[in-house]
N, C-alpha and C. Protein backbone atom coordinates (compact mmCIF):
# COMPACT_ATOMS: atom_id res chain seq x y z
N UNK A 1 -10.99 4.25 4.08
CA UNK A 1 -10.63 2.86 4.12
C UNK A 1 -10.27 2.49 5.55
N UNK A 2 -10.09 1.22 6.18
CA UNK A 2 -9.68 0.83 7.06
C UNK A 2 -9.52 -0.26 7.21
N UNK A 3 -7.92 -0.94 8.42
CA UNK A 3 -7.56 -1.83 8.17
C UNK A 3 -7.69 -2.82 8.83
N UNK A 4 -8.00 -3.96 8.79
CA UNK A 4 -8.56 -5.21 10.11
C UNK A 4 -7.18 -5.26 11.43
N UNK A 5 -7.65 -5.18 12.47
CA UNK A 5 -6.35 -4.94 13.96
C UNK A 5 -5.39 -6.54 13.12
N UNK A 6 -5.62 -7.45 12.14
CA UNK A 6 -4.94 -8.44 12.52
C UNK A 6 -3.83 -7.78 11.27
N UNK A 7 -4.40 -6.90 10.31
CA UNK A 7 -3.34 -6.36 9.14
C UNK A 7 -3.57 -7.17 7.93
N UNK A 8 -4.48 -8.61 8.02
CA UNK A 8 -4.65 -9.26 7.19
C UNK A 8 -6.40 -8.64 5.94
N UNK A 9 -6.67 -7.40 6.11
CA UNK A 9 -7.69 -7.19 5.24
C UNK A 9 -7.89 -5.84 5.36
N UNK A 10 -8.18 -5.42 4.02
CA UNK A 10 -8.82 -3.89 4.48
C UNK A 10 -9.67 -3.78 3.45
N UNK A 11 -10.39 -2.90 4.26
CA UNK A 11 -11.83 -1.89 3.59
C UNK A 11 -12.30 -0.99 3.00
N UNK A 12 -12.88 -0.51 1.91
CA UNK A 12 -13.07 -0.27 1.55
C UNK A 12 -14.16 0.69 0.69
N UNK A 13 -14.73 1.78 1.16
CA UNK A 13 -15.90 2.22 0.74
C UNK A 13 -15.92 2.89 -0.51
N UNK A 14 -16.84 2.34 -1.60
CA UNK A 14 -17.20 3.21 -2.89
C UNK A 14 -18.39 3.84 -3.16
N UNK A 15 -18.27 5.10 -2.74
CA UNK A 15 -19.37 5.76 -3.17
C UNK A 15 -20.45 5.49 -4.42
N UNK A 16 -19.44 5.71 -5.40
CA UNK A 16 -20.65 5.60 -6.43
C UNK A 16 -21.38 4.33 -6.90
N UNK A 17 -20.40 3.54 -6.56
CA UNK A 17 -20.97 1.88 -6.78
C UNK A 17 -21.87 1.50 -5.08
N UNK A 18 -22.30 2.43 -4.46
CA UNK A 18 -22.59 1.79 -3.39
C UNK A 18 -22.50 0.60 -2.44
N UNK A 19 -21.17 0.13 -2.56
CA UNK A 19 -21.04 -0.72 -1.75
C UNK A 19 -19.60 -1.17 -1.10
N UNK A 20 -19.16 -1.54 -0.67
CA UNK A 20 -17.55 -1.67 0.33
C UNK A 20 -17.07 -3.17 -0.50
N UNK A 21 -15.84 -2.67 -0.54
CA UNK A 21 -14.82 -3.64 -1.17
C UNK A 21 -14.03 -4.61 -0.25
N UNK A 22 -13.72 -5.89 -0.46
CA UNK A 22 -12.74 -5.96 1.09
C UNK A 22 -11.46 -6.82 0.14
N UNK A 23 -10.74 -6.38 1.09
CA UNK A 23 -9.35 -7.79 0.54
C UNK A 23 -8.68 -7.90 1.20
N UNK A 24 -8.01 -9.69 0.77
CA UNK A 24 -7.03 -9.79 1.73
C UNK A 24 -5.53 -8.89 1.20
N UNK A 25 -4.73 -9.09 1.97
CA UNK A 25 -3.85 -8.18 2.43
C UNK A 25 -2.56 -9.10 2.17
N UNK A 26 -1.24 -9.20 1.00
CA UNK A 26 -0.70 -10.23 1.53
C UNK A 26 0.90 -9.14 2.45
N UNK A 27 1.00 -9.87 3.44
CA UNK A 27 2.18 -9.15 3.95
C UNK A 27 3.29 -9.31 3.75
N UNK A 28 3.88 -9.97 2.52
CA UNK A 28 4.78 -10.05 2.20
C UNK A 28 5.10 -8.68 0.73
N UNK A 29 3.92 -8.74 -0.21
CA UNK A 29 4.16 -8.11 -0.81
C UNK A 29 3.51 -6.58 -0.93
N UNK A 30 2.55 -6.40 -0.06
CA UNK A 30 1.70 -5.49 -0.18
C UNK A 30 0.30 -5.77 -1.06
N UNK A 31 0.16 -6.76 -1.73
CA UNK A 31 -0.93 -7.14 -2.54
C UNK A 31 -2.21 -7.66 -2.25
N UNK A 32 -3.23 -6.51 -2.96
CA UNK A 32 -4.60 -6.74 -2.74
C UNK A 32 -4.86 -7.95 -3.49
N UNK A 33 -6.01 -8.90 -2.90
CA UNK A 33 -7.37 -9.54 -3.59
C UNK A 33 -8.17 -9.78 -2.62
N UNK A 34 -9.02 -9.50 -4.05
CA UNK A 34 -10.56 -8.94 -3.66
C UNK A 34 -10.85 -10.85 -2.85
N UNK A 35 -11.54 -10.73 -1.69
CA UNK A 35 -12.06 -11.35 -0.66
C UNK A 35 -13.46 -11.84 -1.66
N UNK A 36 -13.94 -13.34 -0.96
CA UNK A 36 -15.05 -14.19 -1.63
C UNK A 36 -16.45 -12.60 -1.56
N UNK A 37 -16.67 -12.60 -2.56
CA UNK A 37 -18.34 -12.50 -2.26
C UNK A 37 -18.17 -10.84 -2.72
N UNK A 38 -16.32 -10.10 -2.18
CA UNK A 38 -16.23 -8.91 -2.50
C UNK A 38 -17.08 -8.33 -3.99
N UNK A 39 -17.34 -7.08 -3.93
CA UNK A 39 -18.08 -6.19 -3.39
C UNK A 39 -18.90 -6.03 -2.58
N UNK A 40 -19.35 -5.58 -1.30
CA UNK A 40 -20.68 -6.10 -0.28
C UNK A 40 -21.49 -4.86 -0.26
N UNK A 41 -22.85 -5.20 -0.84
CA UNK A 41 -23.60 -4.06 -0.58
C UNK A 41 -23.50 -3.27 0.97
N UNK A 42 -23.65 -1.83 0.51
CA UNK A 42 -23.42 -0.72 1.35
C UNK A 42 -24.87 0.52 1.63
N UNK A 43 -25.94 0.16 1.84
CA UNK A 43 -26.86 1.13 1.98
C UNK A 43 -27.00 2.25 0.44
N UNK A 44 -27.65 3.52 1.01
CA UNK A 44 -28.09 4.18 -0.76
C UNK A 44 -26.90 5.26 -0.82
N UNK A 45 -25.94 5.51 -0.04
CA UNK A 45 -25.18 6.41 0.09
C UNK A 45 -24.47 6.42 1.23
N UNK A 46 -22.75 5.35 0.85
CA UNK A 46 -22.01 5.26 1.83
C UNK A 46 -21.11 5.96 2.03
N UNK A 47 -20.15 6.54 2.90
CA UNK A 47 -19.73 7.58 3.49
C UNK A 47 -18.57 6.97 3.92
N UNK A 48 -18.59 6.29 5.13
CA UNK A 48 -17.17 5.88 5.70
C UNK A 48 -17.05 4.66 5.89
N UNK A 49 -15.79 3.87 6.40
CA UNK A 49 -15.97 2.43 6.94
C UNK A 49 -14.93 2.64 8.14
N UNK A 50 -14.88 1.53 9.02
CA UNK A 50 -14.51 1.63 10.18
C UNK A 50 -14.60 -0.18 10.61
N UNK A 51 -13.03 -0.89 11.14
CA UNK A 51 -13.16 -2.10 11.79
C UNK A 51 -13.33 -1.65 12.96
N UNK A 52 -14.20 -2.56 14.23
CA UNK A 52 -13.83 -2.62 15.36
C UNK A 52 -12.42 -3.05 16.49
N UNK A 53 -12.01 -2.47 17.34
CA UNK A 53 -11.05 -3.13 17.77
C UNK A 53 -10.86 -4.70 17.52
N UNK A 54 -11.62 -5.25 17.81
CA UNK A 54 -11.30 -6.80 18.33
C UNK A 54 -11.59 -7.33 16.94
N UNK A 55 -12.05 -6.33 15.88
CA UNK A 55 -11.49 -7.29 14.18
C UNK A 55 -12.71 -7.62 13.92
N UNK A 56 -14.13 -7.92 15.47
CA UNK A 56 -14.89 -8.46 14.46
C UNK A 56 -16.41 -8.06 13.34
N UNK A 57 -16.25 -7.10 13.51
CA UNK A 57 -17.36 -6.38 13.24
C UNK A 57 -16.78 -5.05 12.11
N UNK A 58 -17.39 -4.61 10.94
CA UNK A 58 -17.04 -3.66 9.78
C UNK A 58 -18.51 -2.59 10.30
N UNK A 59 -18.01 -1.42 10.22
CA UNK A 59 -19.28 -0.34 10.51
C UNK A 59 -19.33 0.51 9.30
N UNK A 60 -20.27 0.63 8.44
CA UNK A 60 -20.25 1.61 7.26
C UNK A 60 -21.30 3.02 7.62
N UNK A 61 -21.13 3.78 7.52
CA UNK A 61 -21.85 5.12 7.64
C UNK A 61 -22.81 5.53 6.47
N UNK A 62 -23.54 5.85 6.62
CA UNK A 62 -24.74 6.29 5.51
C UNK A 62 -24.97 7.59 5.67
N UNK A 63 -24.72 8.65 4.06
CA UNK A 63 -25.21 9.90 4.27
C UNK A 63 -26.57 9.91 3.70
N UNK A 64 -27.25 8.92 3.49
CA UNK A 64 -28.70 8.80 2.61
C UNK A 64 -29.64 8.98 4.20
N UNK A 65 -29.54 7.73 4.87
CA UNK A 65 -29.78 7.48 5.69
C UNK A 65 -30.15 8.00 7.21
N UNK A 66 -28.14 8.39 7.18
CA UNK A 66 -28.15 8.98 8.66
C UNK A 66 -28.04 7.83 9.60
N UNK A 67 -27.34 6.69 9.12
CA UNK A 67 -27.66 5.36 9.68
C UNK A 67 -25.92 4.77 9.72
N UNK A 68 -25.97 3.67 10.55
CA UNK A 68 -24.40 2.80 10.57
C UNK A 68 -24.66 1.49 10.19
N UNK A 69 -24.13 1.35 9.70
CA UNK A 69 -24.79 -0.27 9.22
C UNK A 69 -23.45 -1.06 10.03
N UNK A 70 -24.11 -2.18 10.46
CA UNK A 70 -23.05 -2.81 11.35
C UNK A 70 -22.80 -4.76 10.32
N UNK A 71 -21.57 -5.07 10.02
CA UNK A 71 -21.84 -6.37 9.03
C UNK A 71 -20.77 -7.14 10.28
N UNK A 72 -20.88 -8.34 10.48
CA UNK A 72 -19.62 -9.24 10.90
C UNK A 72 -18.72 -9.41 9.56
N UNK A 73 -17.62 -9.76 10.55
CA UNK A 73 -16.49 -9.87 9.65
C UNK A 73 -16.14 -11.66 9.82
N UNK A 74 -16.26 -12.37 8.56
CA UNK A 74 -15.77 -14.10 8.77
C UNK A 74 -14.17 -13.88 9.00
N UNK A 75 -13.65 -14.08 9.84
CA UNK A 75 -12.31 -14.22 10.44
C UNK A 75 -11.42 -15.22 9.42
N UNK A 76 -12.03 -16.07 8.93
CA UNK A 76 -11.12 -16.72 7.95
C UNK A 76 -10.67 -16.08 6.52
N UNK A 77 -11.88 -15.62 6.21
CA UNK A 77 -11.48 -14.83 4.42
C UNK A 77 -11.60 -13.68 4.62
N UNK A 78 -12.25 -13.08 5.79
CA UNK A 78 -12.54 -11.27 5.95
C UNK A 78 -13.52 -10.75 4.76
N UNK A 79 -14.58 -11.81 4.88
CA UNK A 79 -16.02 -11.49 4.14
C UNK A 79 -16.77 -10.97 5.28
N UNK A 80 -17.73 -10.58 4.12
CA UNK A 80 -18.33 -9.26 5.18
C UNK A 80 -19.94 -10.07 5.59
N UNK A 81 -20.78 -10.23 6.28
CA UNK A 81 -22.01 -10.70 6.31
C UNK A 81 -22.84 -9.55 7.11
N UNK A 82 -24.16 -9.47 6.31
CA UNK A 82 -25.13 -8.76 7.28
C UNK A 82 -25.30 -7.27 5.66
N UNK A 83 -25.80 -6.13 6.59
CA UNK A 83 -25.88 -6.18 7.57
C UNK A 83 -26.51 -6.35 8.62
N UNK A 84 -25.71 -6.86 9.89
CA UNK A 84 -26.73 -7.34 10.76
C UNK A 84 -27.46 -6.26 11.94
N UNK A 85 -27.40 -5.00 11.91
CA UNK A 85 -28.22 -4.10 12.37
C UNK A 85 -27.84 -2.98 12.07
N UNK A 86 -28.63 -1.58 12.28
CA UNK A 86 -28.11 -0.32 11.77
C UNK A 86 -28.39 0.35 13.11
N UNK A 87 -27.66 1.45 13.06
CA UNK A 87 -28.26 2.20 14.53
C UNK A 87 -28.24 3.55 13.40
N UNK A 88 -28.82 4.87 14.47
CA UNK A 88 -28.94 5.95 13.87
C UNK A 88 -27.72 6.57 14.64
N UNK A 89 -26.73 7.39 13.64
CA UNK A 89 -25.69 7.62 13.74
C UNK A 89 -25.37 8.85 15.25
N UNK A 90 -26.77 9.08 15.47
CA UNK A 90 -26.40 9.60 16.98
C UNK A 90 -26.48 9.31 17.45
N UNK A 91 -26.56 7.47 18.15
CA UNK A 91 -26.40 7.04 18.97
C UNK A 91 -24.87 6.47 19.25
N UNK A 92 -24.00 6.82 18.15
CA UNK A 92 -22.62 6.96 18.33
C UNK A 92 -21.85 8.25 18.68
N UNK A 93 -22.50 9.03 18.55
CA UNK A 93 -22.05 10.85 18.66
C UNK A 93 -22.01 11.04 20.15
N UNK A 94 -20.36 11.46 20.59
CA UNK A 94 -20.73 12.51 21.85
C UNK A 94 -21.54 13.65 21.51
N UNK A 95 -22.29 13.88 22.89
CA UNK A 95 -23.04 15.14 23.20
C UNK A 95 -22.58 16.25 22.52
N UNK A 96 -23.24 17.21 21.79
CA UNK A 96 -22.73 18.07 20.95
C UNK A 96 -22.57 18.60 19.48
N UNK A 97 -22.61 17.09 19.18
CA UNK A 97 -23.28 16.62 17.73
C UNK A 97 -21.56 16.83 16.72
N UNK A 98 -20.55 15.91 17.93
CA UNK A 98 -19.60 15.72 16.87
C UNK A 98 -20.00 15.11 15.50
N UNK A 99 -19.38 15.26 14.01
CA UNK A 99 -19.27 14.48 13.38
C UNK A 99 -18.22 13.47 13.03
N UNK A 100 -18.89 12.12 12.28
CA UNK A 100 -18.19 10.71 12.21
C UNK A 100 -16.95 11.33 11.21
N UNK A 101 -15.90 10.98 11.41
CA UNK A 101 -14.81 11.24 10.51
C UNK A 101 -14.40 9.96 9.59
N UNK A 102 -13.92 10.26 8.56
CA UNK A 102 -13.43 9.71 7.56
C UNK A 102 -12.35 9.15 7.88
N UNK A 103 -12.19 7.76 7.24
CA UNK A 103 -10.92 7.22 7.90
C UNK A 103 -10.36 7.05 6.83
């Protein structure tokens, strides 16, 4: 799972349903709901999720694949859109052939 830098949403990956969950976050009580549109398809076999620093972008990992799927994040509800490109997961790997860790 992982949590948006603003604290207002977090993520979610489900394996067997293939696809990432999101919600808002309330900070008063600790209480999930599920975000518009939540569940967001996730490739044939998702693995991890990951926000970017700056909040705006969700990265999901594919073990089908071997792929990252990259979605924007809508800053107002913390819906997920896309995704809008995939790279192949070694073009995120230092030299060496670390692997992506689980968050």
């Amino acid at each position: 799972m992982a949590v948006h830098p603003s604290g207002r949403f977090l993520y979610v990956v489900n394996q067997v349903s293939k696809n990432v969950s999101a919600f808002l976050v309330d900070a008063a009580t600790g209480r999930l709901t599920a975000v518009p549109g939540s569940p967001f398809d996730a490739g044939t076999s998702p693995w991890a999720v990951s926000v970017d620093a700056t909040g705006k972008f969700v990265y999901v990992t594919d073990r089908g694949s071997e792929e990252i799927f990259v979605y924007s994040i809508e800053q107002a509800t913390g819906a997920l859109s896309g995704p809008n490109g995939m790279l192949p997961r070694t073009d995120l790997l230092p030299q060496g052939g670390a692997q992506w860790q689980r968050m």
